[in-house]
C-alpha atoms as a PDB file:
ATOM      1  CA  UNK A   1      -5.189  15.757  18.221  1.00  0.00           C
ATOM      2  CA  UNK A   2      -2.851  14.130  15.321  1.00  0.00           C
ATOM      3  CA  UNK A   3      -1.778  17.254  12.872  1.00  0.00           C
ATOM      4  CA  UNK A   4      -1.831  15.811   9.315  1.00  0.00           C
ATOM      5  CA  UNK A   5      -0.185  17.272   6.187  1.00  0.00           C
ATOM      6  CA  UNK A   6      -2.434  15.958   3.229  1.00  0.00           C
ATOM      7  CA  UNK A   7       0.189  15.082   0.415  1.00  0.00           C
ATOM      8  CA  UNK A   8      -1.723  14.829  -2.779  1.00  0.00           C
ATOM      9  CA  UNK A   9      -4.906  16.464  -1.066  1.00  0.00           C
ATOM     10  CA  UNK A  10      -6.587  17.368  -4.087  1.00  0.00           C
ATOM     11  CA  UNK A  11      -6.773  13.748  -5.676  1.00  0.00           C
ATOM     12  CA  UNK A  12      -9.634  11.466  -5.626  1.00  0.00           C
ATOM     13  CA  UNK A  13      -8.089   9.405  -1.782  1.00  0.00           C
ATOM     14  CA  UNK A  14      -6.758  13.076  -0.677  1.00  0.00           C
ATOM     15  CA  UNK A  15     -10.321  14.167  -0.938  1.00  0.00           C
ATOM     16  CA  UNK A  16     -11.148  11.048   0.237  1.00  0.00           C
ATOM     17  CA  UNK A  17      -9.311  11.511   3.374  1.00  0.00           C
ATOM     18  CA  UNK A  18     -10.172  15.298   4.071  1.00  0.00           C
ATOM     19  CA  UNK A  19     -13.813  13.871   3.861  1.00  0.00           C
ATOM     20  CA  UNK A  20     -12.996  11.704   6.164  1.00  0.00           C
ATOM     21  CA  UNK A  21     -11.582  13.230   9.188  1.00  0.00           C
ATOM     22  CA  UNK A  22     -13.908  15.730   9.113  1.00  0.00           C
ATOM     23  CA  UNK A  23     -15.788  13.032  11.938  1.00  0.00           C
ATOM     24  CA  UNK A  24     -12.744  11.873  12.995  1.00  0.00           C
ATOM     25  CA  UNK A  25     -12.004  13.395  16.844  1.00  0.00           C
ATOM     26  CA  UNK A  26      -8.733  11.984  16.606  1.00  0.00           C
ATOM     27  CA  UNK A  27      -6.634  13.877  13.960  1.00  0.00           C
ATOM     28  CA  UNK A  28      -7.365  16.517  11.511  1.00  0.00           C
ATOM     29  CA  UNK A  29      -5.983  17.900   8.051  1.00  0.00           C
ATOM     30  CA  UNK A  30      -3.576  21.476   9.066  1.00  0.00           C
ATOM     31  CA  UNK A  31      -2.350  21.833   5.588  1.00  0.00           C
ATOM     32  CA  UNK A  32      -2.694  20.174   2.484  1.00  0.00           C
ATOM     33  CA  UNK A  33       0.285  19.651  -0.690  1.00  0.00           C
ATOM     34  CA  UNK A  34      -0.869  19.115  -4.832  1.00  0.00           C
ATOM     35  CA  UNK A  35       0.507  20.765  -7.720  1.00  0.00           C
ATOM     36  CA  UNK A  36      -2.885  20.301  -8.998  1.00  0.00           C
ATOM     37  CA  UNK A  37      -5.047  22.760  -8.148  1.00  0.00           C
ATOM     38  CA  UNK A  38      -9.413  24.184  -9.047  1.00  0.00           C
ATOM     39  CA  UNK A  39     -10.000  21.835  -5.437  1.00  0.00           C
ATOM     40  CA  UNK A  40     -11.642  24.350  -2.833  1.00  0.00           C
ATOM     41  CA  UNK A  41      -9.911  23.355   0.287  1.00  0.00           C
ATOM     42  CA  UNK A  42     -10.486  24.327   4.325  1.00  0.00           C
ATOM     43  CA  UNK A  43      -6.988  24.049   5.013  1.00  0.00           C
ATOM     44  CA  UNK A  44      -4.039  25.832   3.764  1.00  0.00           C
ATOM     45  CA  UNK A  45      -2.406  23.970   0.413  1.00  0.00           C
ATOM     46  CA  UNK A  46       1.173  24.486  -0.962  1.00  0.00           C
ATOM     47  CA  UNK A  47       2.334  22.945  -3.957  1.00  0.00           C
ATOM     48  CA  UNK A  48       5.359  21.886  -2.755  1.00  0.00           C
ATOM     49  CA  UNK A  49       5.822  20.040   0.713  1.00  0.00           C
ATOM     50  CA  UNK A  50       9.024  22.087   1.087  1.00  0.00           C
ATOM     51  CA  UNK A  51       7.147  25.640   1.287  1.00  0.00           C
ATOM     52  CA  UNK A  52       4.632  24.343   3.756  1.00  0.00           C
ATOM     53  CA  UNK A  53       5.059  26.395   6.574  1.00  0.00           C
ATOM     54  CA  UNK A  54       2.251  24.766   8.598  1.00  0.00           C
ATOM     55  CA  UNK A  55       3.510  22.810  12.082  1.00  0.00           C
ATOM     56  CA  UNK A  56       2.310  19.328  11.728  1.00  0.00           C
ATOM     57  CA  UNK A  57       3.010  15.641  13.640  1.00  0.00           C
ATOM     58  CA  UNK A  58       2.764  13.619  10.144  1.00  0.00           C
ATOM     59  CA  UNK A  59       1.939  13.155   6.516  1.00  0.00           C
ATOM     60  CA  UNK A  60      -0.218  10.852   4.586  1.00  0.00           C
ATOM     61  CA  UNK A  61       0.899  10.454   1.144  1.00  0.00           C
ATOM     62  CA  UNK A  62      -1.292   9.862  -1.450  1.00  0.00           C
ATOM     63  CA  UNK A  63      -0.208  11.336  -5.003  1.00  0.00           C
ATOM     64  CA  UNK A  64       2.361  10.265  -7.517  1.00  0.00           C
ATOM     65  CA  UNK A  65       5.349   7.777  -7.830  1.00  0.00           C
ATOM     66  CA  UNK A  66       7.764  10.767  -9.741  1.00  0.00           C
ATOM     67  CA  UNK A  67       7.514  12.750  -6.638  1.00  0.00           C
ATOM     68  CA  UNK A  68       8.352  10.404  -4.125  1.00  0.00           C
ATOM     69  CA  UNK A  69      12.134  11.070  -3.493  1.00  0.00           C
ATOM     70  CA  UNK A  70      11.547  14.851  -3.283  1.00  0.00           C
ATOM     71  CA  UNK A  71       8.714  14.026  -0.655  1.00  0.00           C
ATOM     72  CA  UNK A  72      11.030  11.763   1.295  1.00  0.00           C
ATOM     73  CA  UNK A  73      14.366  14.609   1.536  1.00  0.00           C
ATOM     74  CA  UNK A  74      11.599  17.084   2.444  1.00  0.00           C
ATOM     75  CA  UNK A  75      10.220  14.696   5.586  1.00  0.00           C
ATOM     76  CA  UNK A  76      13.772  14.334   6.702  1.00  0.00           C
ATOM     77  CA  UNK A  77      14.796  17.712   6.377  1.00  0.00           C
ATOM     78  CA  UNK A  78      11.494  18.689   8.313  1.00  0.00           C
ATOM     79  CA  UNK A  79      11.744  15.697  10.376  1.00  0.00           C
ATOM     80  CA  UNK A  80       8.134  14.577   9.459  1.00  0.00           C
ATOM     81  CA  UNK A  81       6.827  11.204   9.723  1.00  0.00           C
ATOM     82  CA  UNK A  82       5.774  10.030   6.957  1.00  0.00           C
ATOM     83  CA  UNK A  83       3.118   7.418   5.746  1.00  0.00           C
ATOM     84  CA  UNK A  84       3.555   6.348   1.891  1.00  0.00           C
ATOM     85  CA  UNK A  85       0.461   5.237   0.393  1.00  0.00           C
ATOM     86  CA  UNK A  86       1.631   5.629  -3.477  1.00  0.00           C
ATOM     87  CA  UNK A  87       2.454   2.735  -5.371  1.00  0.00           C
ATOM     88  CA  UNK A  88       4.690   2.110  -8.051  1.00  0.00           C
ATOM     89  CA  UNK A  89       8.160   2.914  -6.608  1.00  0.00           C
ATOM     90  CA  UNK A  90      10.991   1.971  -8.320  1.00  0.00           C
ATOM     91  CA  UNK A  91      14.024   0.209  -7.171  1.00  0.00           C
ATOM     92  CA  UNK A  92      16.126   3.122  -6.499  1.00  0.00           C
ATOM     93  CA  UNK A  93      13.333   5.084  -4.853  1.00  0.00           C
ATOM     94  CA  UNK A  94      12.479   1.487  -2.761  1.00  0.00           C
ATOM     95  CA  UNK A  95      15.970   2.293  -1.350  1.00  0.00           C
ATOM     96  CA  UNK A  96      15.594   5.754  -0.728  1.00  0.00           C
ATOM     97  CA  UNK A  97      12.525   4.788   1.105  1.00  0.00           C
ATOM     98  CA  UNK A  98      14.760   2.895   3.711  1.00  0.00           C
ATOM     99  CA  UNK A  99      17.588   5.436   3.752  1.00  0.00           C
ATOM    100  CA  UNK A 100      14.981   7.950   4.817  1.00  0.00           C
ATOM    101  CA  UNK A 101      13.551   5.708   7.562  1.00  0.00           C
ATOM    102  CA  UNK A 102      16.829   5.598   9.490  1.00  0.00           C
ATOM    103  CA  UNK A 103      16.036   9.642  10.318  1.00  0.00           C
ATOM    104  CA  UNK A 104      12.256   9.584  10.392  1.00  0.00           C
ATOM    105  CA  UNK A 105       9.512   7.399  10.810  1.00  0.00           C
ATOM    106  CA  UNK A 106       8.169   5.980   7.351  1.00  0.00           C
ATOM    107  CA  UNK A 107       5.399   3.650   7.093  1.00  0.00           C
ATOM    108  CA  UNK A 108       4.742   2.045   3.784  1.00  0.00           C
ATOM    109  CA  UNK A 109       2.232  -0.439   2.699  1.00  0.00           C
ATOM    110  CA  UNK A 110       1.261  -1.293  -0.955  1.00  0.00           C
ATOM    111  CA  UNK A 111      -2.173  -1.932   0.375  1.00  0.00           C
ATOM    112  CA  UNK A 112      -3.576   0.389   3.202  1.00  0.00           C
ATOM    113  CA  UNK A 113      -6.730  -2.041   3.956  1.00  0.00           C
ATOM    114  CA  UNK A 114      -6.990  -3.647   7.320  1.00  0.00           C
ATOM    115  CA  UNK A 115      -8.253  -6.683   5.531  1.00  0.00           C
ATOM    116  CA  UNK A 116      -5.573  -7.156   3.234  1.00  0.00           C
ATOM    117  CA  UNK A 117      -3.412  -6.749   5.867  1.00  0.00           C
ATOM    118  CA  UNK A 118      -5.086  -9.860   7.874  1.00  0.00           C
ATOM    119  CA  UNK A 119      -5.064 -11.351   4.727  1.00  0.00           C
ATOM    120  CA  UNK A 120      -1.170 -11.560   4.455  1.00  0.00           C
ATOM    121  CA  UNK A 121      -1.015 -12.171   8.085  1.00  0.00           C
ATOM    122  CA  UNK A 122      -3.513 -15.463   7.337  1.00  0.00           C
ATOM    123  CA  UNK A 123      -0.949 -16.440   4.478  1.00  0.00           C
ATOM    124  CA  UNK A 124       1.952 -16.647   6.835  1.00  0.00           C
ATOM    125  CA  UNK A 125      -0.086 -19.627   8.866  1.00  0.00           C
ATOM    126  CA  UNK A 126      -1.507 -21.787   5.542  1.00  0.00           C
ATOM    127  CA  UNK A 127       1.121 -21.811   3.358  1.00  0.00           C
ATOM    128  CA  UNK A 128       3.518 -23.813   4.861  1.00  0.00           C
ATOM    129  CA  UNK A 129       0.933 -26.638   5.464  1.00  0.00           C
ATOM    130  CA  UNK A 130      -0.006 -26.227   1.643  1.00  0.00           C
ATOM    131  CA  UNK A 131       3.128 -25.842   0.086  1.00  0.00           C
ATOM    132  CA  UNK A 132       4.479 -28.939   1.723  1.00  0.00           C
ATOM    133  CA  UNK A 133       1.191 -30.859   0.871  1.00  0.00           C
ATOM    134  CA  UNK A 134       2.174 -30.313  -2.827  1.00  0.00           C
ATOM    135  CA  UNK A 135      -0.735 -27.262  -3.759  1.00  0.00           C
ATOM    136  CA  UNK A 136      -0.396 -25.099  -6.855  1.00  0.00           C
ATOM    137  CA  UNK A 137      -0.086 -21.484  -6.051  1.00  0.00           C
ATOM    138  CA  UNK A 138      -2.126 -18.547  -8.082  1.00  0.00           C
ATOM    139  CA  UNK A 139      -2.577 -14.980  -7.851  1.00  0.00           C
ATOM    140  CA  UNK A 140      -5.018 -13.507  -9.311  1.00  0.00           C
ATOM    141  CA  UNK A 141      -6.071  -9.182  -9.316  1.00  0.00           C
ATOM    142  CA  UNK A 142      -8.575  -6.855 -10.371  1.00  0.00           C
ATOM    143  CA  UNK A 143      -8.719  -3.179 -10.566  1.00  0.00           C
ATOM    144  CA  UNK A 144     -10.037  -0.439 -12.691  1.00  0.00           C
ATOM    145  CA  UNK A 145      -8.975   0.386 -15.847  1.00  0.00           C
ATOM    146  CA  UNK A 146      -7.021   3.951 -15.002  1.00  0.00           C
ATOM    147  CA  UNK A 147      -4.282   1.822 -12.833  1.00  0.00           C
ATOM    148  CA  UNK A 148      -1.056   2.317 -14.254  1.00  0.00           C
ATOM    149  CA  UNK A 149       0.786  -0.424 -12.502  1.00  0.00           C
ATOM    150  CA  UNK A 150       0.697  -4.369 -13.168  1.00  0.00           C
ATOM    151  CA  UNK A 151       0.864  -6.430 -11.618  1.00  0.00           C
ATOM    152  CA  UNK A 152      -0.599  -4.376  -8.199  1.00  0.00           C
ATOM    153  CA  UNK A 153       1.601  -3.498  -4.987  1.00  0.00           C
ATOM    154  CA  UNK A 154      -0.610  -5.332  -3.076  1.00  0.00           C
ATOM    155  CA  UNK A 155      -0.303  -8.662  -5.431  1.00  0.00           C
ATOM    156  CA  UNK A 156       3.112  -8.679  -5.372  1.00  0.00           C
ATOM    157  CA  UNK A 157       2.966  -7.564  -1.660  1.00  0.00           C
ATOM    158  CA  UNK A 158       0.452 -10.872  -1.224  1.00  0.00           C
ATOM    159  CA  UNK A 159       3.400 -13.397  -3.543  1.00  0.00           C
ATOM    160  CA  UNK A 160       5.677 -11.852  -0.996  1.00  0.00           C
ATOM    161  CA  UNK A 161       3.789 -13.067   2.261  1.00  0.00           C
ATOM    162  CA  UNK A 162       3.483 -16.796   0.550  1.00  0.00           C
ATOM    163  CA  UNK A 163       7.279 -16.645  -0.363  1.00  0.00           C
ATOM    164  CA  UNK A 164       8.494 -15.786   3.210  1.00  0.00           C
ATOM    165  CA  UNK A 165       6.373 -18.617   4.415  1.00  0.00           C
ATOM    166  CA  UNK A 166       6.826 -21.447   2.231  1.00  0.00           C
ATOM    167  CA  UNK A 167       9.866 -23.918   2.927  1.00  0.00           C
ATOM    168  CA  UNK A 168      10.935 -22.980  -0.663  1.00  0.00           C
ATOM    169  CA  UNK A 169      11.464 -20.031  -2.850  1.00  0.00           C
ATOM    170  CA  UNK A 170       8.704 -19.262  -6.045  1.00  0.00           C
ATOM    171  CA  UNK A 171      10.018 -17.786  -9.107  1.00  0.00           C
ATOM    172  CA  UNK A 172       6.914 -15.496 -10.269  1.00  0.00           C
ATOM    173  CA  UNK A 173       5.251 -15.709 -13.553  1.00  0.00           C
ATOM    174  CA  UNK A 174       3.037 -12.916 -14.940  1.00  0.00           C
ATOM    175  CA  UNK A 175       2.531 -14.319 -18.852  1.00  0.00           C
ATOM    176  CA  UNK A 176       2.215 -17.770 -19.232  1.00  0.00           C
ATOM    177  CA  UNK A 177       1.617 -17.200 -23.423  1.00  0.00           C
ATOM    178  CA  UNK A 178       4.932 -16.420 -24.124  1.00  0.00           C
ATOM    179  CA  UNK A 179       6.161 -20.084 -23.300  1.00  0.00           C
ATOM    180  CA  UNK A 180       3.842 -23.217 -24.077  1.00  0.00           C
ATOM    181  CA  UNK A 181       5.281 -25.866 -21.184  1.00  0.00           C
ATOM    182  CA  UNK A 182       3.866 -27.717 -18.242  1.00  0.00           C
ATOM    183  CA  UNK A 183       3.665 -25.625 -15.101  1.00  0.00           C
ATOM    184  CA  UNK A 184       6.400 -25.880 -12.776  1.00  0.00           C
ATOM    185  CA  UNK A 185       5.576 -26.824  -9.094  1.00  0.00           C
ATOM    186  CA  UNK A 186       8.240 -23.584  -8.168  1.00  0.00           C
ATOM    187  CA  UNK A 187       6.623 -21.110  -9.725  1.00  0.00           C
ATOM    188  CA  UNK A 188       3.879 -18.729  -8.552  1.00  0.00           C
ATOM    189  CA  UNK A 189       1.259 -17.250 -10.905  1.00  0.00           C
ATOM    190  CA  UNK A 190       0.164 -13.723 -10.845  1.00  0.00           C
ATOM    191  CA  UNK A 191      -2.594 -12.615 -13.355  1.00  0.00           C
ATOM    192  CA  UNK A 192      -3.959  -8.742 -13.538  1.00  0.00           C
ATOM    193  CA  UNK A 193      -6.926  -8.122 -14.932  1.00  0.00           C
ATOM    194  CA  UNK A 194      -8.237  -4.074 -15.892  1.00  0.00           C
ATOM    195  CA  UNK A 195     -11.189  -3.137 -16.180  1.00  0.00           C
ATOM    196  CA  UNK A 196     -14.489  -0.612 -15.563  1.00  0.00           C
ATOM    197  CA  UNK A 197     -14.186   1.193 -12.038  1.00  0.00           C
ATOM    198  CA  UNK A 198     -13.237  -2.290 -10.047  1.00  0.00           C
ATOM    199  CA  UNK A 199     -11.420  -0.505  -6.648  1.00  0.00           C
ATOM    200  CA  UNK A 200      -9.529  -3.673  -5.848  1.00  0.00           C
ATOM    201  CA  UNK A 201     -10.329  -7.388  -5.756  1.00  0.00           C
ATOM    202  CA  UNK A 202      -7.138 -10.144  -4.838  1.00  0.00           C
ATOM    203  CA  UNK A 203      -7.516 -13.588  -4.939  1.00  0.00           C
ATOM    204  CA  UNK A 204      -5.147 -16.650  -3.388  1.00  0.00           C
ATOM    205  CA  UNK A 205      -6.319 -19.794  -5.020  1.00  0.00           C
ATOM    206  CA  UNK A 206      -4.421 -23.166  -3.553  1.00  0.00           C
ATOM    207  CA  UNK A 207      -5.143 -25.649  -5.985  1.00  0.00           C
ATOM    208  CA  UNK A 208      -4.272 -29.222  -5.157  1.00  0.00           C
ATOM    209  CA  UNK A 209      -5.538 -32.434  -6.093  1.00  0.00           C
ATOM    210  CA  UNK A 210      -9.511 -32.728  -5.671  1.00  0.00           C
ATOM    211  CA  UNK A 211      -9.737 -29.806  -3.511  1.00  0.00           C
ATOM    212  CA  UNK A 212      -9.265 -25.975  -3.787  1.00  0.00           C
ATOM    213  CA  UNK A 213      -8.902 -23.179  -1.221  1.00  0.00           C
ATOM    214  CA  UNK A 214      -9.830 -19.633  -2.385  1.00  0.00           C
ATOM    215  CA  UNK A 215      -9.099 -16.576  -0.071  1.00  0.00           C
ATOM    216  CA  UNK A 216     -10.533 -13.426  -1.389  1.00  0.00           C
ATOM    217  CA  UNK A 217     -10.564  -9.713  -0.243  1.00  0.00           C
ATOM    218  CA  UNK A 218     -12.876  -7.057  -1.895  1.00  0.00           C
ATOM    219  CA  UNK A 219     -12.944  -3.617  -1.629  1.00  0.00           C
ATOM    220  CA  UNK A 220     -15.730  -2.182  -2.915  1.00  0.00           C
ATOM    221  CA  UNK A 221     -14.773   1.907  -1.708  1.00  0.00           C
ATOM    222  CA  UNK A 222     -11.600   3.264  -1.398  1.00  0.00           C
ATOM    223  CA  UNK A 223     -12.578   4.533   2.329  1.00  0.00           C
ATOM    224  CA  UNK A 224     -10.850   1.444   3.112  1.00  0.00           C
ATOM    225  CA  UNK A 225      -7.794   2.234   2.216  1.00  0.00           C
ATOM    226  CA  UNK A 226      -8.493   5.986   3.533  1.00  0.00           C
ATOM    227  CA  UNK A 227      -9.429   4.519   6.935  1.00  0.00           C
ATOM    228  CA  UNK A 228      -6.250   2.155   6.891  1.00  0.00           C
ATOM    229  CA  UNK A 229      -4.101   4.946   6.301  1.00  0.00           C
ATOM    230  CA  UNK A 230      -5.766   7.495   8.882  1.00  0.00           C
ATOM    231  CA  UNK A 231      -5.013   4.555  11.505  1.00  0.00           C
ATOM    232  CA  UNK A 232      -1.096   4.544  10.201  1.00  0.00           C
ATOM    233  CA  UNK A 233      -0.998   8.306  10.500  1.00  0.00           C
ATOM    234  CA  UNK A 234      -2.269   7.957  14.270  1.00  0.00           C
ATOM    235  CA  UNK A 235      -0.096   5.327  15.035  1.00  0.00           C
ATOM    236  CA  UNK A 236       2.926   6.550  13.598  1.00  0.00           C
ATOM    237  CA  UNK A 237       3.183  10.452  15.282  1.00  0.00           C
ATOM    238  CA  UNK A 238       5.608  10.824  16.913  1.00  0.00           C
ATOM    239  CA  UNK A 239       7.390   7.419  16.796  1.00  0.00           C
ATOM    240  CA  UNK A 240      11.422   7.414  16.275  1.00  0.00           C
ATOM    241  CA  UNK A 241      12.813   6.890  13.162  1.00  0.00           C
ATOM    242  CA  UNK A 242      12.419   3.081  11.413  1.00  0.00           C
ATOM    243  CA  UNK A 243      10.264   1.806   8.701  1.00  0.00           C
ATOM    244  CA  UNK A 244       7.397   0.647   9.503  1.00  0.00           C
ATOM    245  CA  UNK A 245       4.519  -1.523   7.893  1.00  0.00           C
ATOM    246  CA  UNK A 246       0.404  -2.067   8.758  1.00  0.00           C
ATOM    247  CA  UNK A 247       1.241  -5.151  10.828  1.00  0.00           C
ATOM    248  CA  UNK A 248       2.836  -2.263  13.249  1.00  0.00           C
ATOM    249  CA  UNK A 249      -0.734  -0.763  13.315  1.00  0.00           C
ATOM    250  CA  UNK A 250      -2.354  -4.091  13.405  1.00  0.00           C
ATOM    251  CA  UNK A 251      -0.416  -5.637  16.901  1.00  0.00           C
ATOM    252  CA  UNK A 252      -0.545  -1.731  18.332  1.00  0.00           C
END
């Protein structure tokens, strides 16, 4: 049985989760971590990961960008695998991330979905035959309209798939208003749209001349992403320190 810390166990995907592997007969919830509290829990919860006291073989993180780095020194001091869910990072904390994975396992993913995942994995194989056929390039994501972040993880994560497998390199554009010109055949569109309770919806358009190919992933319950990230948590106990992403999970 997989011990999990819940990090951020009192927010809408930590409840998510705890709902969750209550079935599971895999890997259960020892302890849960939110600052945030009125959330009746079964499990023990601290509200700081640092005072947990709780013996556990990983933790899913689900909760806030700001506390990031203070999660990550905590999972090396403890030596706890970690799998970061939260989006948003900055920079510095993107290179904190890989500091910390060079003393404990960290698996991050701006999109925990299995189908997103396939989705990138899919954009690896087309995109070089598109690309050198001459096809236009466009991003385009929806989510609901409490999301902070824009353009998404996963949309950038998705512009980063097409970019390692293209035989050239696309600059990305987010705002096409602020500059009235002809498109360029380098650059790479990414549009966010906000709006209602939409959980996630990305869209790859390859527009070329007389034909279009759409590729589209919806998720229309964030279990997805709460099953995608109970899979990490199983696959990454206990593994030695490197940073790891979904394909990992993916291959086995």
């Amino acid at each position: 049985m997989v011990r999990v810390i819940m990090h951020g166990c009192n927010g809408r995907m930590g409840q998510m989760i705890a709902g969750l592997l209550k079935e599971d007969t895999e890997a259960e919830i020892v302890a849960g971590v939110d600052m945030m509290g009125g959330v009746e829990q079964p499990f023990p919860v601290f509200s700081d990961l640092a005072d947990c006291t709780v013996e556990a073989d990983v933790v899913i993180d689900f909760s806030n960008a700001k506390v990031t780095s203070h999660l990550l020194e905590v999972c090396v001091k403890k030596g706890l695998p970690v799998v970061l869910c939260t989006t948003g990072l900055s920079e510095e904390q993107l290179v904190q991330v890989e500091e910390a994975s060079r003393q404990v396992a960290v698996l991050k993913s701006a999109n925990m979905s299995l189908g997103i995942n396939l989705l990138m994995k899919v954009l690896g194989e087309i995109t070089p035959v598109l690309a050198q056929a001459g096809f236009d390039i466009e991003i385009v994501e929806k989510h609901h309209n409490q999301k902070l972040d824009a353009p998404s993880g996963t949309a950038l994560a998705l512009a980063d798939a097409i970019n390692d497998a293209a035989d050239q390199s696309y600059a990305y554009v987010y705002d096409r208003s602020r500059e009235r010109k002809l498109r360029d055949k380098k650059e790479l569109g990414i549009s966010a749209v906000r709006g209602g309770t939409i959980v996630g919806d990305h869209e790859v358009i390859f527009a070329g001349t007389d034909e279009v190919i759409t590729l589209q992933h919806t998720a229309y319950s964030r279990a997805v992403f709460g099953k995608g990230a109970i899979q990490a948590a199983k696959y990454l106990a206990g593994k030695p320190a490197g940073l790891y992403n979904m394909n990992h999970v993916i291959n086995g």
